[in-house]
C-alpha atoms as a PDB file:
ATOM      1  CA  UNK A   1       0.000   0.000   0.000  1.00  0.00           C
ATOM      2  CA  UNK A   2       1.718   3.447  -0.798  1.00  0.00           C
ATOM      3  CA  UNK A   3      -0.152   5.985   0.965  1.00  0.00           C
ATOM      4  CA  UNK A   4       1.689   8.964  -1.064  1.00  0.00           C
ATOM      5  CA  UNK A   5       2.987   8.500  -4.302  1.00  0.00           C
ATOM      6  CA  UNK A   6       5.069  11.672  -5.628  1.00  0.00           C
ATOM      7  CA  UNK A   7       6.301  10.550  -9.056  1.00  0.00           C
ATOM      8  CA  UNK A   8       8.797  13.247 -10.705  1.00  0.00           C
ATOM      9  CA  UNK A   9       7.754  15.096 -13.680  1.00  0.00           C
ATOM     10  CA  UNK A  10       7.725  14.574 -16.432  1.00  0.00           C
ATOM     11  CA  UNK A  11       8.843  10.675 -16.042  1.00  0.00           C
ATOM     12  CA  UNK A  12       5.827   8.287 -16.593  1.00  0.00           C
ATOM     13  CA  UNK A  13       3.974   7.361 -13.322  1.00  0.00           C
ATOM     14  CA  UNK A  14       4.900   4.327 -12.415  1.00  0.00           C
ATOM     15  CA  UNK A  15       1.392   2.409 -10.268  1.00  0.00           C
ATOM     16  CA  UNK A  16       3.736   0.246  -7.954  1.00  0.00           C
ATOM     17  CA  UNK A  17       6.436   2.581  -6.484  1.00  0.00           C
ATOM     18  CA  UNK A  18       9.190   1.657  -4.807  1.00  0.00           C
ATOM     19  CA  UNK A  19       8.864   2.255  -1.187  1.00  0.00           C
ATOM     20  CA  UNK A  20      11.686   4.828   0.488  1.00  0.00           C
ATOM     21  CA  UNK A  21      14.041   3.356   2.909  1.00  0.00           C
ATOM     22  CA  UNK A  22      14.563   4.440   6.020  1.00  0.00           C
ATOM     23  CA  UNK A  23      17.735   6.396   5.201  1.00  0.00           C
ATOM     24  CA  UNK A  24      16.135   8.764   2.324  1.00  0.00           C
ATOM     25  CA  UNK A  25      12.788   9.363   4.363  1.00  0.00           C
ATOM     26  CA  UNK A  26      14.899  10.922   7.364  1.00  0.00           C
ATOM     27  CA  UNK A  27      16.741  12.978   4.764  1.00  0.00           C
ATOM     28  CA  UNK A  28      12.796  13.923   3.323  1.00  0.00           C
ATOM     29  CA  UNK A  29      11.344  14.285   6.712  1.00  0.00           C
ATOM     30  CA  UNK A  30      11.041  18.005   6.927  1.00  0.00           C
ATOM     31  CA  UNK A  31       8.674  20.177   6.514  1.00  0.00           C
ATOM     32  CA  UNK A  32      10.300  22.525   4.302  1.00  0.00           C
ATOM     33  CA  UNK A  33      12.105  20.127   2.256  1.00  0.00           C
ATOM     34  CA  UNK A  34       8.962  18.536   1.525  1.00  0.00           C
ATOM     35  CA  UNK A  35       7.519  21.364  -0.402  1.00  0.00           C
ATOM     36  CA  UNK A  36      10.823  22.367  -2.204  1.00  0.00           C
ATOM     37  CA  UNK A  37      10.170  19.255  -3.778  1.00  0.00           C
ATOM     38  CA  UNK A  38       6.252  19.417  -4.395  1.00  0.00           C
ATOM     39  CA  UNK A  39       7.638  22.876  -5.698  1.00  0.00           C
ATOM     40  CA  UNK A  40      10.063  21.368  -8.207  1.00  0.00           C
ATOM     41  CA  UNK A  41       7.929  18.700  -8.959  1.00  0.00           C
ATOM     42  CA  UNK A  42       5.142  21.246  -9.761  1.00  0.00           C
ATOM     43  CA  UNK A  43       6.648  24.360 -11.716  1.00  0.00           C
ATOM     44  CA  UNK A  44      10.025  22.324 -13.003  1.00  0.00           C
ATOM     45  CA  UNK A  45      13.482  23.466 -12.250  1.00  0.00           C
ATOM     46  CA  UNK A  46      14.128  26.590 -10.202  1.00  0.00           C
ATOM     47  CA  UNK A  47      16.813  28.012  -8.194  1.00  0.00           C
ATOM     48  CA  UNK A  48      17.543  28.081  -4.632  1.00  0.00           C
ATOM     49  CA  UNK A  49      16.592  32.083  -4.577  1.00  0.00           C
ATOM     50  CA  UNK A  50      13.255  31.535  -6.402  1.00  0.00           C
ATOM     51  CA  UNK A  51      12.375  29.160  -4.300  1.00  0.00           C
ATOM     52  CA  UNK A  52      12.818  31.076  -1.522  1.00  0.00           C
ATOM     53  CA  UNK A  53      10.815  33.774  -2.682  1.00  0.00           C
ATOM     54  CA  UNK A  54       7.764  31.021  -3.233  1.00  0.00           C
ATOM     55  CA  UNK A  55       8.275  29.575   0.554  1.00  0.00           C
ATOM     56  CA  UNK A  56       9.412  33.093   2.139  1.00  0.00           C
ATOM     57  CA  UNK A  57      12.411  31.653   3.786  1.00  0.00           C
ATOM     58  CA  UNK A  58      16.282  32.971   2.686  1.00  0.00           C
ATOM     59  CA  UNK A  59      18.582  31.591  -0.339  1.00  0.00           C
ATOM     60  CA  UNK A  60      20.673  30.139   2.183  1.00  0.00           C
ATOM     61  CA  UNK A  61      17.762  28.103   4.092  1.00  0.00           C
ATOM     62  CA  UNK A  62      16.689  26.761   0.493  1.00  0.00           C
ATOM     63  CA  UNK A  63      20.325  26.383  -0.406  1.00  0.00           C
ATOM     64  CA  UNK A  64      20.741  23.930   2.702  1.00  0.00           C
ATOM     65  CA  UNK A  65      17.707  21.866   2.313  1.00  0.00           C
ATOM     66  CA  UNK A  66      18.319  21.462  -1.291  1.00  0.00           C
ATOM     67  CA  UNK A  67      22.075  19.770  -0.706  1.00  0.00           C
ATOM     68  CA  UNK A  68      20.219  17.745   1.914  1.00  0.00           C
ATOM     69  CA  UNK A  69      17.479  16.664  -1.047  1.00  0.00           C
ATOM     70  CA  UNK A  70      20.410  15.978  -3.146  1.00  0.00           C
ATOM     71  CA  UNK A  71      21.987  13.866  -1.237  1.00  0.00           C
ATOM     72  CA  UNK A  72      19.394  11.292  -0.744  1.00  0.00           C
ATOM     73  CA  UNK A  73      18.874  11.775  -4.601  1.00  0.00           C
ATOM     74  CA  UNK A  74      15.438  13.748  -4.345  1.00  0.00           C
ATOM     75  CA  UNK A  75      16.890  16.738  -6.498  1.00  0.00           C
ATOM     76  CA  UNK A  76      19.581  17.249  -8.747  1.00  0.00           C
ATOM     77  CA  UNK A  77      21.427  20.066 -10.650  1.00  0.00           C
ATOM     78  CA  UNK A  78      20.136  20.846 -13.834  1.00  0.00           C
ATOM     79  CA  UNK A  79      23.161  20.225 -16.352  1.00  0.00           C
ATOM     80  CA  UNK A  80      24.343  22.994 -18.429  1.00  0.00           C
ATOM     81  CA  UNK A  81      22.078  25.903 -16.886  1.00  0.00           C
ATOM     82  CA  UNK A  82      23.267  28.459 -14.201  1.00  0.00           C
ATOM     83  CA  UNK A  83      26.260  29.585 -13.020  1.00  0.00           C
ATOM     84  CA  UNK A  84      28.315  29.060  -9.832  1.00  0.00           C
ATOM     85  CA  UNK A  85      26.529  31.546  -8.036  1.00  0.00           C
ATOM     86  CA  UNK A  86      22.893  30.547  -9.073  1.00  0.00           C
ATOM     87  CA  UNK A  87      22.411  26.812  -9.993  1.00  0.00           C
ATOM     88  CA  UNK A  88      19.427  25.490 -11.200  1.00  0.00           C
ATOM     89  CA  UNK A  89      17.206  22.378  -9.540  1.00  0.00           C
ATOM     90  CA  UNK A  90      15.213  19.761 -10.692  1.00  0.00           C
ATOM     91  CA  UNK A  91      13.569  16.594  -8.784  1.00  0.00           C
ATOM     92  CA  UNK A  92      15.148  13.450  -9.590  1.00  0.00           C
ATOM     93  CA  UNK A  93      13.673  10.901 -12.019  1.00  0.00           C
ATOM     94  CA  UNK A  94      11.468   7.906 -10.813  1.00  0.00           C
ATOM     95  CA  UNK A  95       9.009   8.107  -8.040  1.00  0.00           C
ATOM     96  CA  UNK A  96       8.617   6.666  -4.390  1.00  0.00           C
ATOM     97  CA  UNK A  97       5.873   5.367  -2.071  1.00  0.00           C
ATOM     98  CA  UNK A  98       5.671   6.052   1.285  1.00  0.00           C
ATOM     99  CA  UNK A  99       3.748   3.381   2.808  1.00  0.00           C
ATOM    100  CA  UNK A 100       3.392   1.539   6.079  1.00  0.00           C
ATOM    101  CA  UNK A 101       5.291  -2.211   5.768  1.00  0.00           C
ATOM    102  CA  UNK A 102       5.282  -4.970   8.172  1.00  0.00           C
ATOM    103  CA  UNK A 103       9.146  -4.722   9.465  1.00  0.00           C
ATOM    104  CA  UNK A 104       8.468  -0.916  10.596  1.00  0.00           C
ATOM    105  CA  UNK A 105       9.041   0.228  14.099  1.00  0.00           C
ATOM    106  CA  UNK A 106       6.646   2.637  15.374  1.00  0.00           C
ATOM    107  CA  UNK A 107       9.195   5.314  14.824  1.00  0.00           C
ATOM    108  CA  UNK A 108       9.568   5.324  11.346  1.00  0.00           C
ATOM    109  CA  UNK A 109       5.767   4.676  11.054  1.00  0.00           C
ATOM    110  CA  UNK A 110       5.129   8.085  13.103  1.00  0.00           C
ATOM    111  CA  UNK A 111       8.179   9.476  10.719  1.00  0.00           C
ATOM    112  CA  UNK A 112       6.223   8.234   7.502  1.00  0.00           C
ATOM    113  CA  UNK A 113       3.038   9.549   8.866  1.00  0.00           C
ATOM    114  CA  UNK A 114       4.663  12.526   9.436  1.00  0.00           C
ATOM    115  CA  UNK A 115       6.110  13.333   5.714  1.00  0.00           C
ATOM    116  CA  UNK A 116       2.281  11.803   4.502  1.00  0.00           C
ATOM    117  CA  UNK A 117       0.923  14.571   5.850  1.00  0.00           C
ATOM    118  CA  UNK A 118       3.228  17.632   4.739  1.00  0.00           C
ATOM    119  CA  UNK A 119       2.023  16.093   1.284  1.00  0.00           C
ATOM    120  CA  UNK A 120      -1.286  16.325   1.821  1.00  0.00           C
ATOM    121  CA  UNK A 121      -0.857  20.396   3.313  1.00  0.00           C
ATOM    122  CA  UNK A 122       0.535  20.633   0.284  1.00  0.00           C
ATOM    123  CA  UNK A 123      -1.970  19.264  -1.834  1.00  0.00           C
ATOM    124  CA  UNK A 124      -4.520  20.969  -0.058  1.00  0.00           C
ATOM    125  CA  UNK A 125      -3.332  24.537  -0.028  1.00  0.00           C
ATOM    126  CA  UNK A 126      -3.394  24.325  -3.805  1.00  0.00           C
ATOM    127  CA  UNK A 127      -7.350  23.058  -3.270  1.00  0.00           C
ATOM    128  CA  UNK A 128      -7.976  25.946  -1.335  1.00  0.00           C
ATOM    129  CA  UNK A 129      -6.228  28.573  -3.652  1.00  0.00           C
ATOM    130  CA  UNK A 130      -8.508  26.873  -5.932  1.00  0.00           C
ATOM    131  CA  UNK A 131     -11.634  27.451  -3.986  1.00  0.00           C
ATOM    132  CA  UNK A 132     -10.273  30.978  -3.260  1.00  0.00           C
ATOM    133  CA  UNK A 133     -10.128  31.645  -6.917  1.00  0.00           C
ATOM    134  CA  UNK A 134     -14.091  30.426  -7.737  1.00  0.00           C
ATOM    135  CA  UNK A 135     -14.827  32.998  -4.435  1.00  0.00           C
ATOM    136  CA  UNK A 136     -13.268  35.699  -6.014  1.00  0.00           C
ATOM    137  CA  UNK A 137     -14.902  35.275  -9.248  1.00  0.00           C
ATOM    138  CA  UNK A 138     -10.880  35.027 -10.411  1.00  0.00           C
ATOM    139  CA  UNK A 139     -11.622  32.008 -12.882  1.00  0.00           C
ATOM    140  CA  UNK A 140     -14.274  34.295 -14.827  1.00  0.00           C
ATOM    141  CA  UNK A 141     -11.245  36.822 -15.227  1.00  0.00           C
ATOM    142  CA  UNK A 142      -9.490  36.424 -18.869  1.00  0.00           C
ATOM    143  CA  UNK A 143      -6.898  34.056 -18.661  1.00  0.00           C
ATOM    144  CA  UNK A 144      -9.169  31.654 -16.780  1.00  0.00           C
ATOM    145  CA  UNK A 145     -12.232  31.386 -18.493  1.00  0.00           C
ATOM    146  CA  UNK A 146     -10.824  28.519 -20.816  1.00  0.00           C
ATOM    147  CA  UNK A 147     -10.138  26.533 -17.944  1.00  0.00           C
ATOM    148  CA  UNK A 148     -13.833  26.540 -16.605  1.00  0.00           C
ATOM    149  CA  UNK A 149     -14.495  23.357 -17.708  1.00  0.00           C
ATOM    150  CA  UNK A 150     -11.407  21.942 -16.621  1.00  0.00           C
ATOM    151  CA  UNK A 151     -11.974  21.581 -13.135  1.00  0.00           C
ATOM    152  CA  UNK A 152     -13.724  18.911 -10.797  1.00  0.00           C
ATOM    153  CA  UNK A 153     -13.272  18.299  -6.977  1.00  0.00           C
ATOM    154  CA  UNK A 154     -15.484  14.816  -6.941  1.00  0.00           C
ATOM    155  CA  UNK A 155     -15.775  12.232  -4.596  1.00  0.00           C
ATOM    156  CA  UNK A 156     -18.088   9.073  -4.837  1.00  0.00           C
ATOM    157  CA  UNK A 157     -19.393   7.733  -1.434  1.00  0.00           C
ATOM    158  CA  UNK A 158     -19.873   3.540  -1.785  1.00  0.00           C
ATOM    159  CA  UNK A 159     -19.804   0.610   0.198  1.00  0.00           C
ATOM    160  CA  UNK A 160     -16.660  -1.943  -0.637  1.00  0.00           C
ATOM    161  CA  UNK A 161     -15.229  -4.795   0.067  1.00  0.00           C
ATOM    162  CA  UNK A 162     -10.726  -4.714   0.016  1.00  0.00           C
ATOM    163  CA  UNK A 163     -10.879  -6.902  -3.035  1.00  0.00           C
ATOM    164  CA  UNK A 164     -12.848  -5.349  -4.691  1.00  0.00           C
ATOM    165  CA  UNK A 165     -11.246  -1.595  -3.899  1.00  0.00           C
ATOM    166  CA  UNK A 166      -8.151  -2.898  -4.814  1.00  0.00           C
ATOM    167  CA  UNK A 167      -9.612  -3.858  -8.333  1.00  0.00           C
ATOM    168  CA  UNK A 168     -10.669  -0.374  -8.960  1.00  0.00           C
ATOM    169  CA  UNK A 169      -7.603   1.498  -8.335  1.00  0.00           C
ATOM    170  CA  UNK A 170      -5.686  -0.745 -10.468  1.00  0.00           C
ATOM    171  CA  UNK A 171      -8.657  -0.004 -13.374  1.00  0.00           C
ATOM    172  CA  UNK A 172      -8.370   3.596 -12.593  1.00  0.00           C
ATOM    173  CA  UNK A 173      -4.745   3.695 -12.540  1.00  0.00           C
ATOM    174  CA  UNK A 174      -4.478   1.528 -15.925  1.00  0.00           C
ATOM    175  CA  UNK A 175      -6.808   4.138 -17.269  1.00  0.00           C
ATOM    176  CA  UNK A 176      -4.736   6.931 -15.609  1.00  0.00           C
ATOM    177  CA  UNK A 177      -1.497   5.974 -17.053  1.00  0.00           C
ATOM    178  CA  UNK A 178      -3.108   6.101 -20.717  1.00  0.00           C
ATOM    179  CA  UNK A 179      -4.348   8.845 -20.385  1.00  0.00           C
ATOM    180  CA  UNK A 180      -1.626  10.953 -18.460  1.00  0.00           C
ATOM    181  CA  UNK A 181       1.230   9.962 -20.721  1.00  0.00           C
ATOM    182  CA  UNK A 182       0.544  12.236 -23.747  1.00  0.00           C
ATOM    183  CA  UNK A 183       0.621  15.205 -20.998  1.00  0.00           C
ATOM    184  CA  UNK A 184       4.387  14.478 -20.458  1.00  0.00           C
ATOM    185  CA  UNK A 185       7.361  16.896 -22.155  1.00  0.00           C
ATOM    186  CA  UNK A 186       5.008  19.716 -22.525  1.00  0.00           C
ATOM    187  CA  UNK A 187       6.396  22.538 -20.910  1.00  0.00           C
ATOM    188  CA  UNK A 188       6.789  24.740 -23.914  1.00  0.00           C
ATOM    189  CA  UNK A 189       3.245  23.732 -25.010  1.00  0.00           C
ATOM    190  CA  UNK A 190       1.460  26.962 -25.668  1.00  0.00           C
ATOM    191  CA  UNK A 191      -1.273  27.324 -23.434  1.00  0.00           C
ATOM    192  CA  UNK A 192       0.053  24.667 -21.324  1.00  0.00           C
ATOM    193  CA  UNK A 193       0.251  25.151 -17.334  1.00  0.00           C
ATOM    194  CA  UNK A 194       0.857  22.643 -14.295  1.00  0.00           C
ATOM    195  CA  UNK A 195      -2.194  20.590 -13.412  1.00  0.00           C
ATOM    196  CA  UNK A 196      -2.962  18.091 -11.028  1.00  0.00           C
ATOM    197  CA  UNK A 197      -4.234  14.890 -11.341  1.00  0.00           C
ATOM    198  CA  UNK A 198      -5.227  13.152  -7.853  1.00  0.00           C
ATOM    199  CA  UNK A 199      -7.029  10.086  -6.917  1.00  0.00           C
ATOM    200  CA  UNK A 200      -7.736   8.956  -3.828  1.00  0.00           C
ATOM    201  CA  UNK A 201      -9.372   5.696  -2.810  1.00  0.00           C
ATOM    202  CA  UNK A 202      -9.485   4.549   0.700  1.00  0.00           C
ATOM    203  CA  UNK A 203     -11.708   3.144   3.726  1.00  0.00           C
ATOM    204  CA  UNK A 204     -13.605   5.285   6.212  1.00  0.00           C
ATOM    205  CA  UNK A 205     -11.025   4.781   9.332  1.00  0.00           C
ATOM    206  CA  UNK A 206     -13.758   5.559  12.031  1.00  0.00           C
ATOM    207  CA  UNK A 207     -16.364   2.929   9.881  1.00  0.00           C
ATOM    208  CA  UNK A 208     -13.547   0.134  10.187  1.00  0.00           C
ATOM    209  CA  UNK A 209     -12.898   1.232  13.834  1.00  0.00           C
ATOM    210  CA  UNK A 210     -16.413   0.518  14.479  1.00  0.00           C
ATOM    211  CA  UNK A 211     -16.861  -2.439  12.662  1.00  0.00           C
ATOM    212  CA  UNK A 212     -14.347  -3.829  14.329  1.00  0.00           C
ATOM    213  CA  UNK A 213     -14.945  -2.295  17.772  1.00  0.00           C
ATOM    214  CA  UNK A 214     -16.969  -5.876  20.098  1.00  0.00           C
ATOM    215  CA  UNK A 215     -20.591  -4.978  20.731  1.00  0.00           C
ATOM    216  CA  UNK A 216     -21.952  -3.941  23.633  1.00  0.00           C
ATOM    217  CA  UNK A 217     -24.261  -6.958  23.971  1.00  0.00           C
ATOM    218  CA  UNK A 218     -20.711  -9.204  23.454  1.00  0.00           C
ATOM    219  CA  UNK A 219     -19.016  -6.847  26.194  1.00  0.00           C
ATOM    220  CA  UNK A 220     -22.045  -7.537  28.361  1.00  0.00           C
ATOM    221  CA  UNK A 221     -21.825 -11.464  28.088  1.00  0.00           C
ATOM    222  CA  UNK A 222     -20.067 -13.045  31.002  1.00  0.00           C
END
């Protein structure tokens, strides 16, 4: 199970991931260095300096975290562009999954939990910008207006088995993959901007809880 899956762009998503070892999700497991990579994975390369203009931290406090991505091969310098005073950053090909396993100690599942989540802010501070642009009438603005039709927030409520949930994310994913792959290489499309694709498919924790919580006539039995 890979609870966050962060392929790089624009290398083809890959639906099993390897999962991160212990070593490179220490080096990930800060907040900061977390979205420095959503950031690169995102908008493509960028320097240290523009990326601290997009997080509001100092060159030198992007500087640092990106050496630390770079050493557990997260980022990497973009070959033949910048200079020795500004270099240029990319995230690293392949992608990663950063799911609970059976050998885990309950440190490096609170540390995995941990870097889960900074993904998810992440991913839902660009929701809310989203949702902050519709309020403000922004998408009806020119610019926008050809992308009105090009949005969806949807979510299907169901009752499922783990079979058969598992059958339907590899469908979707299948269909995903088709679909996705004539997106790659198109950053000097015209017209073309980041998007997001996400997917989510999962239990309702508190309905399992409860399904597996005894009944009170069972606790009441002597």
């Amino acid at each position: 199970m890979g609870m966050s899956e962060t392929p790089e762009r624009p290398a083809a998503p890959s639906r099993r991931p390897d999962q991160l070892s212990a070593t490179r999700l220490r080096g990930l497991s800060h907040p900061l260095r977390v979205r420095i990579l959503d950031l690169l994975q995102v908008h493509g390369a960028l320097t240290a300096s523009g990326l601290a203009e997009m997080v509001g931290e100092s060159s030198g406090s992007t500087s640092y975290h990106l050496r630390q991505l770079a050493k557990h091969d997260f980022v990497r310098e973009v070959e033949g562009r910048g200079t020795a005073r500004e270099r240029w950053w990319e995230a690293s090909p392949g992608g990663f999954s950063i799911g609970p396993e059976d050998h885990d100690d309950a440190g490096l599942r609170t540390t995995k939990s941990l870097v889960n989540a900074e993904f998810e802010r992440n991913r839902q501070q660009k929701i809310w910008q989203l949702l902050d642009a519709i309020g403000d009438s922004e998408l009806d603005a020119p610019g926008f207006a050809d992308w009105q039709d090009a949005v969806t927030l949807s979510t299907a409520n169901l009752f499922a088995t783990p079979e058969q949930l598992a059958r339907v994310i590899d469908a979707v994913s299948a269909v995903l993959d088709e679909q996705l792959a004539p997106l790659r290489d198109q950053e000097d499309v015209p017209g073309a901007v980041p998007v997001q694709v996400h997917f989510n498919a999962f239990p309702m924790v508190d309905a399992v809880r409860r399904r597996d919580r005894p009944s009170a006539s069972r606790d009441d039995q002597p």
